[in-house]
N, C-alpha and C. Protein backbone atom coordinates (compact mmCIF):
# COMPACT_ATOMS: atom_id res chain seq x y z
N UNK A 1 6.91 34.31 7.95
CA UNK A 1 7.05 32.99 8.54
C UNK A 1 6.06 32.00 7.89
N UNK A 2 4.76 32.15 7.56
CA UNK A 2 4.02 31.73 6.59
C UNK A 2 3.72 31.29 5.80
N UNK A 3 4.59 32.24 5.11
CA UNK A 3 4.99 32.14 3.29
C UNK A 3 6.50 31.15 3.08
N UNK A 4 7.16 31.07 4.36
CA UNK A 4 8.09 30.23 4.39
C UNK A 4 7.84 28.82 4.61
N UNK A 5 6.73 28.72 5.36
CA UNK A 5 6.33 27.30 5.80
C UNK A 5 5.85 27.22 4.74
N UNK A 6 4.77 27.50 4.07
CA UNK A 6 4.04 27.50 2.75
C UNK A 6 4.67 26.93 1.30
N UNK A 7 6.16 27.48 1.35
CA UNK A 7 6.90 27.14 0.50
C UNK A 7 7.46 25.98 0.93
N UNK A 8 7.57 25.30 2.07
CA UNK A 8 8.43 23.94 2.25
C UNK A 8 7.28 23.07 1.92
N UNK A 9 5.98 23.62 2.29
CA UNK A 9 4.56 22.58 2.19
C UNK A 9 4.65 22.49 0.59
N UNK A 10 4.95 23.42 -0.16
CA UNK A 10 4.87 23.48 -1.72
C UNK A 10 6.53 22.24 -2.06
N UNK A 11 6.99 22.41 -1.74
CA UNK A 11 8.49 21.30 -2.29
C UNK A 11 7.89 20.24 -1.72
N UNK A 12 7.09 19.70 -0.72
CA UNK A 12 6.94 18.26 -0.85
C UNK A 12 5.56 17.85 -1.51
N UNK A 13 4.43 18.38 -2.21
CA UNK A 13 3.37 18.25 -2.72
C UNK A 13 3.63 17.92 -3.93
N UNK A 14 3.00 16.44 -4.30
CA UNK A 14 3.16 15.63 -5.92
C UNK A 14 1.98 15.95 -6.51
N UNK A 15 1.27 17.17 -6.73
CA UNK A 15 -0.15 17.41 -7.19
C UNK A 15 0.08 18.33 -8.11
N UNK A 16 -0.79 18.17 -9.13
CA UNK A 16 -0.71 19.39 -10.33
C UNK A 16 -1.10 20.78 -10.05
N UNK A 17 -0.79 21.29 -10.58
CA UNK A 17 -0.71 23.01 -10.22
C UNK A 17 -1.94 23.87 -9.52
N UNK A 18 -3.07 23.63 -10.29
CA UNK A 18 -3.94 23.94 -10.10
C UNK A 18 -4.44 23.02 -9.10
N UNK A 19 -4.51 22.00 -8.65
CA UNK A 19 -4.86 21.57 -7.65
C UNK A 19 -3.46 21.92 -5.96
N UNK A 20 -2.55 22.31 -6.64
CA UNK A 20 -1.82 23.08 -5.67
C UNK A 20 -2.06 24.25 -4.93
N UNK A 21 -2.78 25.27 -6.02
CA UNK A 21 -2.75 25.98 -5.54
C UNK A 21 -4.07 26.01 -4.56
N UNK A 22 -4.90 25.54 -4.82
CA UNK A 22 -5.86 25.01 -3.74
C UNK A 22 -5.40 24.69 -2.69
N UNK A 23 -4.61 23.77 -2.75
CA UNK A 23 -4.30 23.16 -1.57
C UNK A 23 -3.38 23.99 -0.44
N UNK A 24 -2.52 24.84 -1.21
CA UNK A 24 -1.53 26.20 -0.57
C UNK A 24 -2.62 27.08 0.27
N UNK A 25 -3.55 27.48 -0.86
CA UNK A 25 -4.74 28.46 -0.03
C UNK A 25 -5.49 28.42 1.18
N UNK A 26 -5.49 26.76 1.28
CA UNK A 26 -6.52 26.05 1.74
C UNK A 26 -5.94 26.11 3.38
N UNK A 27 -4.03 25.86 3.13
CA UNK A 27 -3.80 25.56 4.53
C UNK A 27 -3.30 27.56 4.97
N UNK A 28 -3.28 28.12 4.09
CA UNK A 28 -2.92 29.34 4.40
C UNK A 28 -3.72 29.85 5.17
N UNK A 29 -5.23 29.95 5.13
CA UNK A 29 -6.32 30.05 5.53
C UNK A 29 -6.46 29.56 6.59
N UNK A 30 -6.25 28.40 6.84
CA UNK A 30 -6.26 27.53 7.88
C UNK A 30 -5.28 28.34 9.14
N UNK A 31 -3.82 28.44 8.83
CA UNK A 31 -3.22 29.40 9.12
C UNK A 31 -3.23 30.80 10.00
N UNK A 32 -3.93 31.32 9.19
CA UNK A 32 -4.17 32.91 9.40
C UNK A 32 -5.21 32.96 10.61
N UNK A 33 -6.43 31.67 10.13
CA UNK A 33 -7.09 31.73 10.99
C UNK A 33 -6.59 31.27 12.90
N UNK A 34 -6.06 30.31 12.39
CA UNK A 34 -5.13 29.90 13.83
C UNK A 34 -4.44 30.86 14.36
N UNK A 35 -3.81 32.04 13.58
CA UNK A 35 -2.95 33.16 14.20
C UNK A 35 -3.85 33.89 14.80
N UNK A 36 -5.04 34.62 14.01
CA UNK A 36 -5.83 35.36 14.55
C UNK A 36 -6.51 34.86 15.93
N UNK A 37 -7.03 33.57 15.81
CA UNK A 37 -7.51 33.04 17.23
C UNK A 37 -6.42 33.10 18.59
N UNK A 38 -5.16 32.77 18.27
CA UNK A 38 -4.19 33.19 19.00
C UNK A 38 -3.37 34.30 19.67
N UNK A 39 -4.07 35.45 18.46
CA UNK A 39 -3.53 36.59 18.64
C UNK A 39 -4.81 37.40 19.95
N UNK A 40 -5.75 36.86 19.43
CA UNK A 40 -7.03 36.80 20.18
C UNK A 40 -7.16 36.55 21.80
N UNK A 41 -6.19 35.66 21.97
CA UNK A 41 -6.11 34.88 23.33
C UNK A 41 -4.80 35.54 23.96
N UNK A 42 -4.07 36.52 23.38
CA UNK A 42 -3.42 37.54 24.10
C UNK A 42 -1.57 37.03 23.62
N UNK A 43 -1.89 36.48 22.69
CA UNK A 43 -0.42 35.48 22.70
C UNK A 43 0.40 36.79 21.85
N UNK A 44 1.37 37.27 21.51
CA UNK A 44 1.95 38.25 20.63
C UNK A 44 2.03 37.29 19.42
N UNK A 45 2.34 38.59 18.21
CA UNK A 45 1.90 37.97 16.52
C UNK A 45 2.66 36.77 16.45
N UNK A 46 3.98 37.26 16.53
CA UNK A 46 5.20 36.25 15.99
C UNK A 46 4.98 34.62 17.08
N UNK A 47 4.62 34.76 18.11
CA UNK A 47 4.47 33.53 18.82
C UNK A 47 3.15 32.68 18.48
N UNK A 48 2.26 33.80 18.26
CA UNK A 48 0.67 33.11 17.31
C UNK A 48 1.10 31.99 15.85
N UNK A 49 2.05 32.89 15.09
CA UNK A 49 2.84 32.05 14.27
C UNK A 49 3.30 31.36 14.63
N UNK A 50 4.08 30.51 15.35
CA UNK A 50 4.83 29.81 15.49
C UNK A 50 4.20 28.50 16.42
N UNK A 51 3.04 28.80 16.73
CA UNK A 51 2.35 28.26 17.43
C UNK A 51 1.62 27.74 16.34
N UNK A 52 0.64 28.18 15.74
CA UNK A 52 -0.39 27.93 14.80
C UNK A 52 0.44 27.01 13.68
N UNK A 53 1.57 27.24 13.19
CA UNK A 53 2.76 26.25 12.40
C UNK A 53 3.07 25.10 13.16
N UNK A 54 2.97 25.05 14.01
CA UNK A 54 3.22 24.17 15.13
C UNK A 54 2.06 22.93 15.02
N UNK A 55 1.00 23.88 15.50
CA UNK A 55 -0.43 22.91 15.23
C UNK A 55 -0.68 22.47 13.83
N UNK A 56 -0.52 22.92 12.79
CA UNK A 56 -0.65 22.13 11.45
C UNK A 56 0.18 21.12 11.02
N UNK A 57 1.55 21.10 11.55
CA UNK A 57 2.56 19.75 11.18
C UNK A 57 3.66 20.47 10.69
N UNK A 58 4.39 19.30 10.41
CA UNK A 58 5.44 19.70 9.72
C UNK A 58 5.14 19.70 8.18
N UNK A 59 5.78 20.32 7.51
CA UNK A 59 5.40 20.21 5.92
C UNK A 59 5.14 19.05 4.77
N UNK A 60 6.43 18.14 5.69
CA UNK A 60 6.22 17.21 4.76
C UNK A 60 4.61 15.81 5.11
N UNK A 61 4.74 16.70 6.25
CA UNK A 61 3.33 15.48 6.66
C UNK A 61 2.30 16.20 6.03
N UNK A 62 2.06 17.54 6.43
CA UNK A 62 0.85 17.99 5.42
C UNK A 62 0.79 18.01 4.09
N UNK A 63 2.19 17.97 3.48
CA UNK A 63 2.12 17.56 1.82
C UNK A 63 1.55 15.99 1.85
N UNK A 64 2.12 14.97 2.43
CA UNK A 64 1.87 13.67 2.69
C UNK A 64 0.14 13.69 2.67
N UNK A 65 -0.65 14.53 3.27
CA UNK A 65 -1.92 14.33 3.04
C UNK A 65 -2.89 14.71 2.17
N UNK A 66 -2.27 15.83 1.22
CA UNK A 66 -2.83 15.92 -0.15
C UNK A 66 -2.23 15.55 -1.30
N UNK A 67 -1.19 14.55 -0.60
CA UNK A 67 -0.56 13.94 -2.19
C UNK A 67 -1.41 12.82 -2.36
N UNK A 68 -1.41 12.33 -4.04
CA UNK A 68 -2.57 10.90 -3.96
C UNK A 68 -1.68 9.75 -3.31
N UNK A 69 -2.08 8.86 -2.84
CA UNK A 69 -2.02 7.33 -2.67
C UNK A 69 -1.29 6.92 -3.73
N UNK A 70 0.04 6.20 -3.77
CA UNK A 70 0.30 5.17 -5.00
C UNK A 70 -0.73 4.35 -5.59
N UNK A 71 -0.19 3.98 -6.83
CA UNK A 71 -1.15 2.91 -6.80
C UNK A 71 -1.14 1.46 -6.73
N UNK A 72 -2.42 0.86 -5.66
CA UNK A 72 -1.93 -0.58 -5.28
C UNK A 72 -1.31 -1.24 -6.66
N UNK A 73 -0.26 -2.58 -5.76
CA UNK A 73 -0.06 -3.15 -7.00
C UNK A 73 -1.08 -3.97 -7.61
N UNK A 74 -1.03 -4.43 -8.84
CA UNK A 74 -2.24 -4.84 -9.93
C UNK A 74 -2.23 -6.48 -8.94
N UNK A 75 -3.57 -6.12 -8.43
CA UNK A 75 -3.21 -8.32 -8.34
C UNK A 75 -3.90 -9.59 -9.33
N UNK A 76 -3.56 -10.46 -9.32
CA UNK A 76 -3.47 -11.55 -10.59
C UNK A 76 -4.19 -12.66 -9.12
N UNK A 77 -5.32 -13.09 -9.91
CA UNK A 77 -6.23 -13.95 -9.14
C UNK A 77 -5.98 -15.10 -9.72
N UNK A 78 -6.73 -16.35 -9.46
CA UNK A 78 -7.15 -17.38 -10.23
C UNK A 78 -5.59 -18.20 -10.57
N UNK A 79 -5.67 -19.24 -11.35
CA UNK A 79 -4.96 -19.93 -11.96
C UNK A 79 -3.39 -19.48 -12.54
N UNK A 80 -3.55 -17.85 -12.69
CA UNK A 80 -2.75 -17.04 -13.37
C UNK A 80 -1.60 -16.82 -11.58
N UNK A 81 -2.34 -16.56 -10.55
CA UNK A 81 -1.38 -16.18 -9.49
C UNK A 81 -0.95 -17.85 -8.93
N UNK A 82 -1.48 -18.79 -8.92
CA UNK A 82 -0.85 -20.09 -8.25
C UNK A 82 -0.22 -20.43 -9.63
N UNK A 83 0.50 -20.45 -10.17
CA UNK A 83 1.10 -21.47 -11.55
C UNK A 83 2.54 -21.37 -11.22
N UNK A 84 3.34 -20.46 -10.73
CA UNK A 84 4.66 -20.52 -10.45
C UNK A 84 4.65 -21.65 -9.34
N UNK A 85 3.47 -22.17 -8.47
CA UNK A 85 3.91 -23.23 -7.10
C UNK A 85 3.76 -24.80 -8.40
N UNK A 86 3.19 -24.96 -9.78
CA UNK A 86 3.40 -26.22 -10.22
C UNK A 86 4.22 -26.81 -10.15
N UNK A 87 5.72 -26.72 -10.56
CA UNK A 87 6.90 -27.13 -10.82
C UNK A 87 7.21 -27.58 -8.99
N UNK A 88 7.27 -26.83 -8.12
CA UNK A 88 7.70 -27.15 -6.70
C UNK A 88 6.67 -28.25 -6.21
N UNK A 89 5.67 -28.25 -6.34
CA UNK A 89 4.90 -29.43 -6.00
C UNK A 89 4.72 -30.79 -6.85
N UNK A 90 5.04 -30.57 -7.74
CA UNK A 90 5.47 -31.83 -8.64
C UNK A 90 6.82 -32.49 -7.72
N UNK A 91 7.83 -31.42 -7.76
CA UNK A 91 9.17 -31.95 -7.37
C UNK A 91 8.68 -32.75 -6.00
N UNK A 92 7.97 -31.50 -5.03
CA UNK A 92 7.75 -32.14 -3.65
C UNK A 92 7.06 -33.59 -3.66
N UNK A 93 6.39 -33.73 -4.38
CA UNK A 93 5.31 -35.05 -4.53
C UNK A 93 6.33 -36.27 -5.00
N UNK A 94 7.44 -35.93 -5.81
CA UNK A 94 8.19 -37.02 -6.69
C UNK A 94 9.13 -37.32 -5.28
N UNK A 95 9.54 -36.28 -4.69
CA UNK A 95 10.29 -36.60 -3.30
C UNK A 95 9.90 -37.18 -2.43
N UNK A 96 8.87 -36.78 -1.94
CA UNK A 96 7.71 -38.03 -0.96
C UNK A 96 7.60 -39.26 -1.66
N UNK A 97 7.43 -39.56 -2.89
CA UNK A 97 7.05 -40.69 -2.97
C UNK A 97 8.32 -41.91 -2.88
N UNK A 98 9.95 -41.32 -3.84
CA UNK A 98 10.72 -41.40 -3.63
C UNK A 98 10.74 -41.75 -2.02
N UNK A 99 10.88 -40.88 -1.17
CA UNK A 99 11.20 -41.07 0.59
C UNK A 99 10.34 -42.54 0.72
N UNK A 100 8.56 -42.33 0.46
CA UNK A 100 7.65 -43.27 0.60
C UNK A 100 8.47 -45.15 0.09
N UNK A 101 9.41 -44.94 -1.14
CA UNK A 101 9.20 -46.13 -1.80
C UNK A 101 10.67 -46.68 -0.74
N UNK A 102 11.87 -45.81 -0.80
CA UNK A 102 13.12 -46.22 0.03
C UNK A 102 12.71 -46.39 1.43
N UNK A 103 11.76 -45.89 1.89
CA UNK A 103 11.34 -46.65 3.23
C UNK A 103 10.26 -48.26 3.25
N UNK A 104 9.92 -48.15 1.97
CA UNK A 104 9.19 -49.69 1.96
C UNK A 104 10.37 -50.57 1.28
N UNK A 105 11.23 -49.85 0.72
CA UNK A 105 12.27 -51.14 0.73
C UNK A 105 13.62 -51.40 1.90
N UNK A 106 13.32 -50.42 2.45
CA UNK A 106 14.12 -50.77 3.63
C UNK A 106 12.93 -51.76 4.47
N UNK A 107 12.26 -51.82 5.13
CA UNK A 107 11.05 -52.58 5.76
C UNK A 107 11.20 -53.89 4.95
N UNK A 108 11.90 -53.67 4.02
CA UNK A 108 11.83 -55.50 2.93
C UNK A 108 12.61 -55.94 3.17
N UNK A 109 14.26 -55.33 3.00
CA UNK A 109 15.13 -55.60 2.54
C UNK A 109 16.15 -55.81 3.69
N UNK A 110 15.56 -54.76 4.68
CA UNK A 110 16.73 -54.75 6.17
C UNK A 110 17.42 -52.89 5.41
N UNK A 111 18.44 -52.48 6.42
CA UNK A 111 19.21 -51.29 6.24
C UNK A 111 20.89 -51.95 5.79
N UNK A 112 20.76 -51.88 4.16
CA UNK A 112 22.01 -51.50 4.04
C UNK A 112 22.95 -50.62 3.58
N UNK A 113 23.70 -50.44 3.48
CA UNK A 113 24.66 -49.15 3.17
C UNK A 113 24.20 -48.38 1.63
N UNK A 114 23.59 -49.57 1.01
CA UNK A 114 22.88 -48.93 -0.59
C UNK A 114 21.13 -47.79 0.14
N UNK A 115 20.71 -48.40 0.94
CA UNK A 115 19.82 -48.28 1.07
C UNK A 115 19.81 -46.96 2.63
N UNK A 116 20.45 -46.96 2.75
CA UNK A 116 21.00 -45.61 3.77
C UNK A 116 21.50 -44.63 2.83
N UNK A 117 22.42 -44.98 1.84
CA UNK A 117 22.58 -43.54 0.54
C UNK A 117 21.11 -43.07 0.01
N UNK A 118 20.32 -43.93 -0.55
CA UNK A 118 19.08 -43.54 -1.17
C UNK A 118 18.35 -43.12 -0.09
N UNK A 119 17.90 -43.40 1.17
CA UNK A 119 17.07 -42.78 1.88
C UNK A 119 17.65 -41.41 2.35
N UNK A 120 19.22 -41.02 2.84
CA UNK A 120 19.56 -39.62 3.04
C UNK A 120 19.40 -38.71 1.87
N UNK A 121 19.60 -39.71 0.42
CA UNK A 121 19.37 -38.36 -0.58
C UNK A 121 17.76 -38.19 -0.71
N UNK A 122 17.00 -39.27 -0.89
CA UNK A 122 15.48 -38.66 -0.42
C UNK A 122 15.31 -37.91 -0.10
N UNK A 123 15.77 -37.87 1.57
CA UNK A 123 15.13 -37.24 2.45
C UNK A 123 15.91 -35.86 1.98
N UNK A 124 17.13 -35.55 1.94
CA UNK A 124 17.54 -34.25 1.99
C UNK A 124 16.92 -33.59 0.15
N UNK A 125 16.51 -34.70 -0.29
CA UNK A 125 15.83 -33.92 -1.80
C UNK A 125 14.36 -33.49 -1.39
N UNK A 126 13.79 -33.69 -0.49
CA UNK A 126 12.53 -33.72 -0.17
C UNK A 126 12.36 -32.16 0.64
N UNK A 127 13.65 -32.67 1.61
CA UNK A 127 13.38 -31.58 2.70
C UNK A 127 14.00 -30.12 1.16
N UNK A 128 14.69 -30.25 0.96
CA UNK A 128 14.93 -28.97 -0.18
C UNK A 128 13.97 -28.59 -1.20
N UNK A 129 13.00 -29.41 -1.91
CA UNK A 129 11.63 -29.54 -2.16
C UNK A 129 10.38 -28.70 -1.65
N UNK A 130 11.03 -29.38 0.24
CA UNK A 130 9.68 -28.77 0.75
C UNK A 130 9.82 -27.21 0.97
N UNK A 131 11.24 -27.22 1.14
CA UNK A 131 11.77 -25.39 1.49
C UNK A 131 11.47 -24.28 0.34
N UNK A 132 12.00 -25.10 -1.21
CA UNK A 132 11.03 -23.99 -2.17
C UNK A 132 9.74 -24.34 -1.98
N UNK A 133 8.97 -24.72 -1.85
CA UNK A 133 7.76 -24.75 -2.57
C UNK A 133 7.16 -23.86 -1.35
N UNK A 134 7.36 -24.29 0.14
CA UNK A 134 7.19 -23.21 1.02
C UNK A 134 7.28 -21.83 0.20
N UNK A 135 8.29 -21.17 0.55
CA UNK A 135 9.16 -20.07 -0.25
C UNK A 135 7.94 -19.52 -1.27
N UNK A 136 7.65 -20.75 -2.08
CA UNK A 136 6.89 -20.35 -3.13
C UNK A 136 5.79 -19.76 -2.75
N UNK A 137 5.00 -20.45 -2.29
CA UNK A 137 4.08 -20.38 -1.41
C UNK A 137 3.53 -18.81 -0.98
N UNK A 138 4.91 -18.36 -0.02
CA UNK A 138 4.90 -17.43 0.90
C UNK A 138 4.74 -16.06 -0.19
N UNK A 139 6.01 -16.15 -1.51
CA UNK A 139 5.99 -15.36 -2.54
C UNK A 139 4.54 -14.95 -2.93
N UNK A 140 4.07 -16.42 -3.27
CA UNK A 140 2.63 -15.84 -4.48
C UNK A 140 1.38 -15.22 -2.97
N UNK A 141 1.52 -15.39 -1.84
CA UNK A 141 0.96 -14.77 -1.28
C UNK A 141 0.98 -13.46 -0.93
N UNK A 142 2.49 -12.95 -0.67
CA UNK A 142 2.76 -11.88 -0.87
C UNK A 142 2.42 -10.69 -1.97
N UNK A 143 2.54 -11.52 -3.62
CA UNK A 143 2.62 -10.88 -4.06
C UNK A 143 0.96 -9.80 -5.14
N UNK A 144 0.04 -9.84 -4.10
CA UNK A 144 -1.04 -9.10 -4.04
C UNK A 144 -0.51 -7.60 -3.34
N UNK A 145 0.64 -7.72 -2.30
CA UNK A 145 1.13 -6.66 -1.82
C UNK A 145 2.25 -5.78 -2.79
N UNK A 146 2.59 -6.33 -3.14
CA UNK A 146 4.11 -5.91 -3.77
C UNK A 146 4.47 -6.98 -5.20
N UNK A 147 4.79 -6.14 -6.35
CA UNK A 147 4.91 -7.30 -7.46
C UNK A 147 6.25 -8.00 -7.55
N UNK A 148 7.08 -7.50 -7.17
CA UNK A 148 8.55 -8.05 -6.62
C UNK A 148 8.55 -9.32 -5.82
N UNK A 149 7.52 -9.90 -4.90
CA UNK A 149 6.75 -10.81 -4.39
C UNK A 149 6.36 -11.69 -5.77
N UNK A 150 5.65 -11.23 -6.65
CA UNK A 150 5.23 -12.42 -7.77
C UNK A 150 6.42 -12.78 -8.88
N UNK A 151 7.66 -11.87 -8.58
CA UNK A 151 8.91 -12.27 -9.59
C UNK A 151 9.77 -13.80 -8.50
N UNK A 152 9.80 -13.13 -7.66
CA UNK A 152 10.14 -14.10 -6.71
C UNK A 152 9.77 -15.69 -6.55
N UNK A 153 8.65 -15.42 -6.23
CA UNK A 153 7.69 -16.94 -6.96
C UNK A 153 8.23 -17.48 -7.81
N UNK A 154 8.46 -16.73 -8.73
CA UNK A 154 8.66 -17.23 -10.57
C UNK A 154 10.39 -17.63 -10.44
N UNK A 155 10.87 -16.71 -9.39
CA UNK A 155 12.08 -17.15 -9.06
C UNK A 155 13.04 -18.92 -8.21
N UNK A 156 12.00 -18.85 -7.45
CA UNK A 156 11.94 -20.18 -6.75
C UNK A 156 11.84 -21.10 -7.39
N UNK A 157 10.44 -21.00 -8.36
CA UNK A 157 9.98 -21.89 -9.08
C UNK A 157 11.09 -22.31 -9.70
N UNK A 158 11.58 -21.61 -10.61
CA UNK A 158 13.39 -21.39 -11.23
C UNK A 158 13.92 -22.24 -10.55
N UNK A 159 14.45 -21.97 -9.36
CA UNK A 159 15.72 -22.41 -8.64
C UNK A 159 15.24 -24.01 -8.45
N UNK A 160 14.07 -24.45 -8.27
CA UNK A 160 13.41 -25.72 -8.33
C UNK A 160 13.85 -26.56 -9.46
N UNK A 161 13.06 -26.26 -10.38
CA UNK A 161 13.90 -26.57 -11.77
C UNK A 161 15.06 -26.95 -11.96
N UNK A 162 16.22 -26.08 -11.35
CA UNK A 162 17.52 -26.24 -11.13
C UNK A 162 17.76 -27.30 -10.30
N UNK A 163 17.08 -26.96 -9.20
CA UNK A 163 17.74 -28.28 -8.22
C UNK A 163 17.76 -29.72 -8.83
N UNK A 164 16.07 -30.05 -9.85
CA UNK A 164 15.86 -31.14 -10.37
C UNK A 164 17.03 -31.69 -11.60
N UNK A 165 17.30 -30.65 -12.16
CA UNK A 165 18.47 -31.19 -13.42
C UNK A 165 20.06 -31.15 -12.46
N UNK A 166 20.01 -30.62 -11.58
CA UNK A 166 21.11 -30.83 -10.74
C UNK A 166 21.63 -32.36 -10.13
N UNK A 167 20.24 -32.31 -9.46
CA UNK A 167 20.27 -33.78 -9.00
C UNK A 167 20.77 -35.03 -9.84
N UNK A 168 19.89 -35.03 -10.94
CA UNK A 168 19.95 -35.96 -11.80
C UNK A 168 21.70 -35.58 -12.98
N UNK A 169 21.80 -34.75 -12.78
CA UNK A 169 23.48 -34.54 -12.97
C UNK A 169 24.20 -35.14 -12.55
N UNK A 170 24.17 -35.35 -10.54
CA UNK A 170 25.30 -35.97 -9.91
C UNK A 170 24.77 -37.02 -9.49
């Protein structure tokens, strides 16, 4: 029963051989000793086993604790991790000011139908502005956790870009 648990603890362990077999010995020991204390306390063999397997885990959790740690992802500090939010805050800033200038010419001019088109596309270029650069934002923070997080960033940033030659398309 032992040598069976032993072998499921061996299929989930990511460790090199020689540090395996350490680690096999280590809980075998551990093991034997738990049976004997059990067998000790009046329990019969086969239930000492099954008991003492019991108290060490299941296999894959005790492989789980002598396998190493991944490794964190690499993080990018400084100037190098904020540079994907440039492009979205340019846009956001050109949109505010845009919003800023169609609301001082409405305050001049009165509301007319020219001036109700330019302030809804402002505003809805602004508010789409502010949603990547958020986005962006959220990405390059993330991505100290996970580097899929710092493609993302770089992704937004992208889709920003796009929106700007879009705009000026239609």
């Amino acid at each position: 029963m032992i040598d069976r648990y032993l072998e499921d603890v061996d299929s989930y362990l990511q460790i090199d051989a020689a540090h395996r077999r350490r680690v096999l010995a280590e809980i075998e020991g551990h093991l034997h000793d738990a049976v004997e204390a059990h067998i000790a306390d009046g329990i019969q063999p086969k239930d000492a086993m099954r008991r003492a397997i019991a108290e060490v885990g299941a296999p894959q959790d005790v492989a789980m604790q002598f396998s190493p740690a991944p490794p964190p992802a690499r993080s990018i500090r400084g100037w190098r991790r904020w540079t994907p939010i440039a492009l979205p805050t340019v846009v956001l800033a050109g949109g505010l000011a845009l919003t800023a200038w169609n609301l001082v010419y409405l305050v001049q001019h009165g509301l007319t139908r020219g001036v109700q088109i330019a302030l809804r596309y402002s505003l809805l270029y602004t508010a789409v502005a502010g949603a990547l650069t958020a986005t962006t934002v959220i990405a390059i923070r993330n991505g100290d956790r996970d580097a899929a997080w710092r493609k993302a960033a770089w992704v937004f940033a992208g889709v920003t870009g796009l929106v700007v030659v879009l705009s000026y398309a239609f």
